[in-house]
C-alpha atoms as a PDB file:
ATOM      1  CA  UNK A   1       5.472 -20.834  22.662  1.00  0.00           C
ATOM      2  CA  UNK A   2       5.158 -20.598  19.148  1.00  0.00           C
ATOM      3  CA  UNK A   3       8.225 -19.246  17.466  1.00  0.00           C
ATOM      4  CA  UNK A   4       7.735 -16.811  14.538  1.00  0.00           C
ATOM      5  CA  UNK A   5       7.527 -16.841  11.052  1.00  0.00           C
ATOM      6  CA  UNK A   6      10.787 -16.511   9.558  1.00  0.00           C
ATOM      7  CA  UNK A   7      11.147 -13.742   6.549  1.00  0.00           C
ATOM      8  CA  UNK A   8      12.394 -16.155   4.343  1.00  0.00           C
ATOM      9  CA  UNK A   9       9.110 -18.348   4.570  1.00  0.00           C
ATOM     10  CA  UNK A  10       7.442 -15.251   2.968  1.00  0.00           C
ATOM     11  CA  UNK A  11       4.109 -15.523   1.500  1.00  0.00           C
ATOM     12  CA  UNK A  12       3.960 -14.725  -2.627  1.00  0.00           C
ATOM     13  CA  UNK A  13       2.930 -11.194  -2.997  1.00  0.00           C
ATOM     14  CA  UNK A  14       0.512 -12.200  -5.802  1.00  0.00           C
ATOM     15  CA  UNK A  15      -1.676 -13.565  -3.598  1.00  0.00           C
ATOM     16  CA  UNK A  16      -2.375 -10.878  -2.422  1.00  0.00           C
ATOM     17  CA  UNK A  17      -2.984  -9.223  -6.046  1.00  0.00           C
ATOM     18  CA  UNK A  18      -4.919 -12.028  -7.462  1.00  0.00           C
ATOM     19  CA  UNK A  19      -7.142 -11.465  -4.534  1.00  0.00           C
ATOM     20  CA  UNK A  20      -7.720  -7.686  -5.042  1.00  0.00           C
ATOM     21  CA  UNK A  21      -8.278  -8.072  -8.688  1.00  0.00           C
ATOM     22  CA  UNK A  22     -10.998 -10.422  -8.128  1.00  0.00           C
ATOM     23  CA  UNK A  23     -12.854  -7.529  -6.352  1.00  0.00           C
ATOM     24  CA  UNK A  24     -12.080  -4.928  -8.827  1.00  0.00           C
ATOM     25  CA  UNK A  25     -15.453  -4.974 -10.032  1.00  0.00           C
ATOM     26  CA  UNK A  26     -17.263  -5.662  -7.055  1.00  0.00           C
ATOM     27  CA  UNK A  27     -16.367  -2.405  -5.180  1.00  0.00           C
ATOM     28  CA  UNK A  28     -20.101  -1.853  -4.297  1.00  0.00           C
ATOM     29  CA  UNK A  29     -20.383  -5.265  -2.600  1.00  0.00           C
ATOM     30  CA  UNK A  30     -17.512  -4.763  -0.734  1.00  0.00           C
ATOM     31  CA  UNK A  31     -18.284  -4.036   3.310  1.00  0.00           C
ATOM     32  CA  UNK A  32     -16.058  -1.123   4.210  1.00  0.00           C
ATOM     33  CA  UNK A  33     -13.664  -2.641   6.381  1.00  0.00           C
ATOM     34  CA  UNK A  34     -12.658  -4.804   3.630  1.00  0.00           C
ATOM     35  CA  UNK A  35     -12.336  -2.102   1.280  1.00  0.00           C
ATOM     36  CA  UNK A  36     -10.390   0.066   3.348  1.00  0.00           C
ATOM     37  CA  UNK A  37      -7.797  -2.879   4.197  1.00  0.00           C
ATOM     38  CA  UNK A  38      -7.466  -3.111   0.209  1.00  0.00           C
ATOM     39  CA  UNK A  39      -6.885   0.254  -0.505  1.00  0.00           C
ATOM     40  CA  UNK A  40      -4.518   0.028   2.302  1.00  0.00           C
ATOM     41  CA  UNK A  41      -3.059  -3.107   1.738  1.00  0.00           C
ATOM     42  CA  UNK A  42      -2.506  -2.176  -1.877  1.00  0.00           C
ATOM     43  CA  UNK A  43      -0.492   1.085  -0.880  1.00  0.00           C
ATOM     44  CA  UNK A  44       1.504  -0.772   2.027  1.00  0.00           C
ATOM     45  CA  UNK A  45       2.834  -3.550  -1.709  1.00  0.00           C
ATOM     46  CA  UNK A  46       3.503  -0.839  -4.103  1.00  0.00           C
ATOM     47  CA  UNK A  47       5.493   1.431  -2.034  1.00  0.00           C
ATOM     48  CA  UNK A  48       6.639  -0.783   0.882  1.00  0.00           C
ATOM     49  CA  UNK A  49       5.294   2.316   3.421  1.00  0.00           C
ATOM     50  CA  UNK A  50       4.536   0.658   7.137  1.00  0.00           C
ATOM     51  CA  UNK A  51       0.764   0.762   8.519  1.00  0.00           C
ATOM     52  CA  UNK A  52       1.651   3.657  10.555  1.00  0.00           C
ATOM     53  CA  UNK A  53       2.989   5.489   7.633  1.00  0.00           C
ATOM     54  CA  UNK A  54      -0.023   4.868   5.575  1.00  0.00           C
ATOM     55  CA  UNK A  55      -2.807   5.385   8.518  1.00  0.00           C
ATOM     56  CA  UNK A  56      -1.531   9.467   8.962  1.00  0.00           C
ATOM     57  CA  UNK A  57      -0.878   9.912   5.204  1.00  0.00           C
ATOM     58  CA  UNK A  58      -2.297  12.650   3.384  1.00  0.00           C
ATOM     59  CA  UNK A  59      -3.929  12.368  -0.129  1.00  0.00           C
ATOM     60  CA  UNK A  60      -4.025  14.492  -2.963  1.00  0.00           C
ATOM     61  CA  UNK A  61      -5.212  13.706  -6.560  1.00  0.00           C
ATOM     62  CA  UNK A  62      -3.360  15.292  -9.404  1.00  0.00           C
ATOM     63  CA  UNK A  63      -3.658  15.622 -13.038  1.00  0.00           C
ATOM     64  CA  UNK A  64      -3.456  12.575 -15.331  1.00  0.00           C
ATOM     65  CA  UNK A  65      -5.035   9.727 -12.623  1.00  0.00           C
ATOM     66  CA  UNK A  66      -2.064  10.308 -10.539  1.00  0.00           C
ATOM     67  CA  UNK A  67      -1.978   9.891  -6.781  1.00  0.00           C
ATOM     68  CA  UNK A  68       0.036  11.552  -4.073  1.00  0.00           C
ATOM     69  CA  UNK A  69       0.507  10.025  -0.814  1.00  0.00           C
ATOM     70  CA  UNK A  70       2.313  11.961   1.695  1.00  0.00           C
ATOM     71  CA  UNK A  71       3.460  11.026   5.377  1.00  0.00           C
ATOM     72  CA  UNK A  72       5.607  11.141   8.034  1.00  0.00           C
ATOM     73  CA  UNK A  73       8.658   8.551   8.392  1.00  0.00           C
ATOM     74  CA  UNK A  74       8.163   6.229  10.977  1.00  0.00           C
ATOM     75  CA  UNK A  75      11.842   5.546  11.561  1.00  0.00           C
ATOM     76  CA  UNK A  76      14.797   6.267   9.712  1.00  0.00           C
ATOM     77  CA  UNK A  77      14.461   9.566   8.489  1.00  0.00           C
ATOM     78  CA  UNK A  78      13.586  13.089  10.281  1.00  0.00           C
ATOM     79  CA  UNK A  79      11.702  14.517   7.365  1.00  0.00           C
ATOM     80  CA  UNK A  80       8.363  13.397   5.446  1.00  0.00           C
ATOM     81  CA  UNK A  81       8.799  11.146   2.286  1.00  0.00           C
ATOM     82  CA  UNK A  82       6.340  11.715  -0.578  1.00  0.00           C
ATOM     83  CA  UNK A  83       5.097   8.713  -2.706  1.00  0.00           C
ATOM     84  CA  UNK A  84       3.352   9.339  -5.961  1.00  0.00           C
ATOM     85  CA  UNK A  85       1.298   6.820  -8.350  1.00  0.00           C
ATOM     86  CA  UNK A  86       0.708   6.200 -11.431  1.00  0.00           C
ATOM     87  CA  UNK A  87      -1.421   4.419 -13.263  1.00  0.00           C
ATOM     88  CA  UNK A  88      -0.676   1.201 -13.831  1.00  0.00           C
ATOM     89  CA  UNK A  89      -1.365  -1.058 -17.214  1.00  0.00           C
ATOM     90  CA  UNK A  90      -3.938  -3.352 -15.389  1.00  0.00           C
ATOM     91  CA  UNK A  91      -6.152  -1.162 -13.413  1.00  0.00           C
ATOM     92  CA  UNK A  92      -7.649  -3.888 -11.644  1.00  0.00           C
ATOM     93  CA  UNK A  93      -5.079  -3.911  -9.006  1.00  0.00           C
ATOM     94  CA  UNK A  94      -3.707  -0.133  -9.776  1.00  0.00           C
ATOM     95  CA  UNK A  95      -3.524   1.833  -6.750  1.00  0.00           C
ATOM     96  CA  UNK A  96      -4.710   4.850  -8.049  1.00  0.00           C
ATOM     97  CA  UNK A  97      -7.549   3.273  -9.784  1.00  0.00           C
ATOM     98  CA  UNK A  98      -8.601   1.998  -5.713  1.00  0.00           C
ATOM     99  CA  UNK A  99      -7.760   5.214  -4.497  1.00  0.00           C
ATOM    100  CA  UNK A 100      -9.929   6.950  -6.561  1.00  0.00           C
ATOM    101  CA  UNK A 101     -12.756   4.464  -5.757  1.00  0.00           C
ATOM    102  CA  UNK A 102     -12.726   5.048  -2.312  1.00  0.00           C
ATOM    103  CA  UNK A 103     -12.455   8.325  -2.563  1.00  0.00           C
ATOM    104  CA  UNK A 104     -15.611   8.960  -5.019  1.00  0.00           C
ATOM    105  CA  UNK A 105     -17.502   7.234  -2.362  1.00  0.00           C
ATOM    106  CA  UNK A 106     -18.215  10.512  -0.576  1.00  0.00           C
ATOM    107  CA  UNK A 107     -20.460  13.327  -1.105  1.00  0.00           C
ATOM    108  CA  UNK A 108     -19.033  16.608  -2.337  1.00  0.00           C
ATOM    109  CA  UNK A 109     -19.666  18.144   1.387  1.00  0.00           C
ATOM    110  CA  UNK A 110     -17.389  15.481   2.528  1.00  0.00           C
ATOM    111  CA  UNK A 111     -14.745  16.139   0.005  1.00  0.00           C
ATOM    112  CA  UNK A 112     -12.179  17.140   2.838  1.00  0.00           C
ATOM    113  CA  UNK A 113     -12.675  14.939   5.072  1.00  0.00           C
ATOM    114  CA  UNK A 114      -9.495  12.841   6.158  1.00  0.00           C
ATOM    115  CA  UNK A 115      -8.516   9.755   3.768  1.00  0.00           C
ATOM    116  CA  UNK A 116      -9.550   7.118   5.967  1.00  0.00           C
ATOM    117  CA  UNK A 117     -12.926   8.436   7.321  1.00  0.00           C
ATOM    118  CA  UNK A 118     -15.394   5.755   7.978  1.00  0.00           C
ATOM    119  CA  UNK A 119     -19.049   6.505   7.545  1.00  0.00           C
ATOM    120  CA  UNK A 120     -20.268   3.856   9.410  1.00  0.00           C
ATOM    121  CA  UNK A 121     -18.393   5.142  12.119  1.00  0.00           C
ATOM    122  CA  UNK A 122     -18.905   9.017  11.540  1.00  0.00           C
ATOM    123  CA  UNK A 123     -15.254   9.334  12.135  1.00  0.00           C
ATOM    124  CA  UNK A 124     -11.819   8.755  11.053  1.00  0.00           C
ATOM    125  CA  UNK A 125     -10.563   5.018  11.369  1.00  0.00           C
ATOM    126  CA  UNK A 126      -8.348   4.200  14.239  1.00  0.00           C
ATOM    127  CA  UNK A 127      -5.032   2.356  13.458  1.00  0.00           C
ATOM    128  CA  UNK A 128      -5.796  -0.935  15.203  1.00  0.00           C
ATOM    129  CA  UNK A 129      -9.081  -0.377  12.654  1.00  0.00           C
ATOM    130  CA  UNK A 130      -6.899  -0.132   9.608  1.00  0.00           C
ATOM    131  CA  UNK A 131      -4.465  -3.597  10.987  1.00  0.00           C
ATOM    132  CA  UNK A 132      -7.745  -4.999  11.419  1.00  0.00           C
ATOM    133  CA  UNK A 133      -8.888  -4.514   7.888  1.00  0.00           C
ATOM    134  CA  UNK A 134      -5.835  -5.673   6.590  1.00  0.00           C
ATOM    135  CA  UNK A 135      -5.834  -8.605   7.942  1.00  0.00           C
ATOM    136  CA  UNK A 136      -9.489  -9.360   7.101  1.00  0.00           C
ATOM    137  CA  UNK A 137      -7.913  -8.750   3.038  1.00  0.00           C
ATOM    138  CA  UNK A 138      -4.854 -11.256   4.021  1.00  0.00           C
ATOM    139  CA  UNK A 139      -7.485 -14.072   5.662  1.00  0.00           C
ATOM    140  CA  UNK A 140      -9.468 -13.880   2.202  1.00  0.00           C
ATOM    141  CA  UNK A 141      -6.201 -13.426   0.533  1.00  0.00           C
ATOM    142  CA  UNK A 142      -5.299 -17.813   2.303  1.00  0.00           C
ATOM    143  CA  UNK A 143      -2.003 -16.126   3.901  1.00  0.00           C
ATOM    144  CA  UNK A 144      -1.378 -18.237   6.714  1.00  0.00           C
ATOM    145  CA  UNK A 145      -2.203 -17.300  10.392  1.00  0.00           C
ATOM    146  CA  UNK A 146       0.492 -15.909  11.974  1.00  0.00           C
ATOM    147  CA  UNK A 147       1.924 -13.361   9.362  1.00  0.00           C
ATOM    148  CA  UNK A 148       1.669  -9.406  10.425  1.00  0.00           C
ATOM    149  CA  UNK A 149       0.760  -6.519   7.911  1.00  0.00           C
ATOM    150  CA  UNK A 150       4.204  -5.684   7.844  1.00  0.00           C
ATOM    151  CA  UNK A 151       4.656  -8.827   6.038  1.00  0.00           C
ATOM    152  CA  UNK A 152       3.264  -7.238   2.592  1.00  0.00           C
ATOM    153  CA  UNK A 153       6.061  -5.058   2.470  1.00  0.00           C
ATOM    154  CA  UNK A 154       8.441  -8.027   2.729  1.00  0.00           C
ATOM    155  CA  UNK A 155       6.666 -10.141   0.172  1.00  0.00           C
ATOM    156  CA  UNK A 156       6.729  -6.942  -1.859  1.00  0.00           C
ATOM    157  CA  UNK A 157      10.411  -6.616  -2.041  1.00  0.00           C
ATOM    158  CA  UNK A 158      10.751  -9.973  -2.219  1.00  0.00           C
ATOM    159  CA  UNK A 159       9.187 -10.099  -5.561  1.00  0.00           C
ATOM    160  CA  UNK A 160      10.934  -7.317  -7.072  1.00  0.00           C
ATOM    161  CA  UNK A 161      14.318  -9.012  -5.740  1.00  0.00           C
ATOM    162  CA  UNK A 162      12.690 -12.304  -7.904  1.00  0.00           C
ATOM    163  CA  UNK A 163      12.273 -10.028 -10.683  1.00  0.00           C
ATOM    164  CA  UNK A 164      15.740  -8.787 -10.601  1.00  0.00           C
ATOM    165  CA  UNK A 165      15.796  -5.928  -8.862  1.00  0.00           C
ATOM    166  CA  UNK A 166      19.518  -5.028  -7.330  1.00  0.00           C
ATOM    167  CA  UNK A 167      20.426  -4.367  -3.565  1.00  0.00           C
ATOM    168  CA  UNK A 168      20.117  -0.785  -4.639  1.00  0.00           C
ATOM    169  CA  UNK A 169      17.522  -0.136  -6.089  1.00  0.00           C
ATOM    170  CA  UNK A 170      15.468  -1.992  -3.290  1.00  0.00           C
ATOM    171  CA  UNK A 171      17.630   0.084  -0.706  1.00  0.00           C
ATOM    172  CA  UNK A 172      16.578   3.649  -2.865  1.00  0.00           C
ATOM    173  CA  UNK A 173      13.020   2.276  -3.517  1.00  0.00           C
ATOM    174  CA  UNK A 174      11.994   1.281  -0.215  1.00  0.00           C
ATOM    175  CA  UNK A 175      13.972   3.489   1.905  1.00  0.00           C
ATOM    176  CA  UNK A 176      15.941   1.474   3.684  1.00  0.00           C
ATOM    177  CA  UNK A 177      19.020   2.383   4.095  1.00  0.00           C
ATOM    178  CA  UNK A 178      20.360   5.585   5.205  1.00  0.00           C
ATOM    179  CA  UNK A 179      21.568   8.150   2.578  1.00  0.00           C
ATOM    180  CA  UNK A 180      21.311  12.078   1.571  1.00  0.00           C
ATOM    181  CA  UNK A 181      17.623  13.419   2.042  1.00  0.00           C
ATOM    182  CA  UNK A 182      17.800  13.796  -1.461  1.00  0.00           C
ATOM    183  CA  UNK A 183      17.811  10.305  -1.915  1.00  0.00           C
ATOM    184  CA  UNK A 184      16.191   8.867   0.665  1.00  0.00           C
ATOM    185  CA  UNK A 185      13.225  11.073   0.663  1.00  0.00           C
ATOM    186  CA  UNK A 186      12.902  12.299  -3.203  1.00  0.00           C
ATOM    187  CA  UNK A 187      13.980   9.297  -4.631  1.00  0.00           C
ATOM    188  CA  UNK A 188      14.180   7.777  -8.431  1.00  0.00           C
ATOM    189  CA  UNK A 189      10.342   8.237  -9.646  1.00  0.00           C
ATOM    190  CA  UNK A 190      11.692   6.173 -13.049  1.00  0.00           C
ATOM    191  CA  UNK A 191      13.352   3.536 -10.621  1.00  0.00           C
ATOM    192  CA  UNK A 192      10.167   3.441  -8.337  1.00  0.00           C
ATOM    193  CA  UNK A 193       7.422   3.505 -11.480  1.00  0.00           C
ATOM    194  CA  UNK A 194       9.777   0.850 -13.241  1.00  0.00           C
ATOM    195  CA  UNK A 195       9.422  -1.728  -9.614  1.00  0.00           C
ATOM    196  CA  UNK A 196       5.791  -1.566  -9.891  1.00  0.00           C
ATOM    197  CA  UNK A 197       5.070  -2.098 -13.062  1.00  0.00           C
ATOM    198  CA  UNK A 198       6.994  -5.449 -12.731  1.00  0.00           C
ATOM    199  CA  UNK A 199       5.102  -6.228  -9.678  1.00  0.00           C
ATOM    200  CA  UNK A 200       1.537  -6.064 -10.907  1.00  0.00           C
ATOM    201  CA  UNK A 201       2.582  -8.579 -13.290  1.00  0.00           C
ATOM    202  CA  UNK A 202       1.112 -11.605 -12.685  1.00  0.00           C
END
């Protein structure tokens, strides 16, 4: 049996970010798998969300190229937890700029349709779809065999920790560790804007 990847053997996070800002201007060529496992993939790094989180999230555009993302905790916490984006200096691998591509792929009729609907499906993705394309983005990404998609939120956090980042501020920033609601679930938007733009540095 093949024993598992130990956290500490962590892939480097701007792999992952080198690889999605080579596509940034080939959006059109992209197949929509792959596109949707960026988008998704991109989301998961930045605010360290789990698939499941991301796959029932809710999307909402807001004034000044700012996105909302809002879902239910998977564990941890009884409420919803409400991430919001900014842009980011390099909007090759911005999450809102990605967002906002995928999103302008549809047709005004199709304006409220769910966040991950798939037209070449005529329906809304499935979660094993989204792992899927994820994992298609970390193949083309050269991250080993053998990692899972919950692995970008570790090599996430493990380059803000590289980049200085305290105990805390990963604890407040990726909700991690129990504390008041108003914490855990409205937390720092200074702290959280100020973690990624360090990590899109490259």
């Amino acid at each position: 049996m093949r024993k598992p990847i130990k956290e500490e053997q962590i892939w480097n996070y701007d792999q992952l970010l080198k690889y999605i800002k080579s596509k940034s201007d080939q959006k059109v060529q992209l197949s929509e798998i792959e596109f949707l496992g960026i988008v998704i993939a991109i989301i998961m790094g930045y605010s360290t969300l789990r698939l499941i989180e991301v796959h029932r999230a809710i999307v909402l555009k807001l004034p000044k190229g700012c996105w909302q993302v809002k879902t239910a905790m998977f564990k941890g916490h009884d409420t919803g937890v409400t991430v919001i984006f900014r842009p980011l200096d390099d909007l090759c691998i911005c999450p809102t700029q990605w967002l906002s591509s995928w999103m302008n792929r549809r047709k005004k009729k199709h304006e409220k349709l769910p966040v991950w609907w798939l037209y070449s499906k005529n329906r809304v993705a499935l979660y094993e779809e989204t792992s899927k394309a994820v994992h298609i983005v970390m193949k083309a990404c050269k991250i080993p065999t053998g990692y899972t998609v919950t692995s970008i939120r570790s090599s996430s956090m493990t380059k803000s920790i590289d980049q200085g980042a305290t105990k805390t501020e990963i604890n407040r920033a990726t909700r991690h560790r129990k504390g008041s609601q108003a914490i855990a679930n409205h937390y720092d938007k200074n702290l959280n804007d100020k973690i990624r733009t360090r990590l899109a540095k490259l």
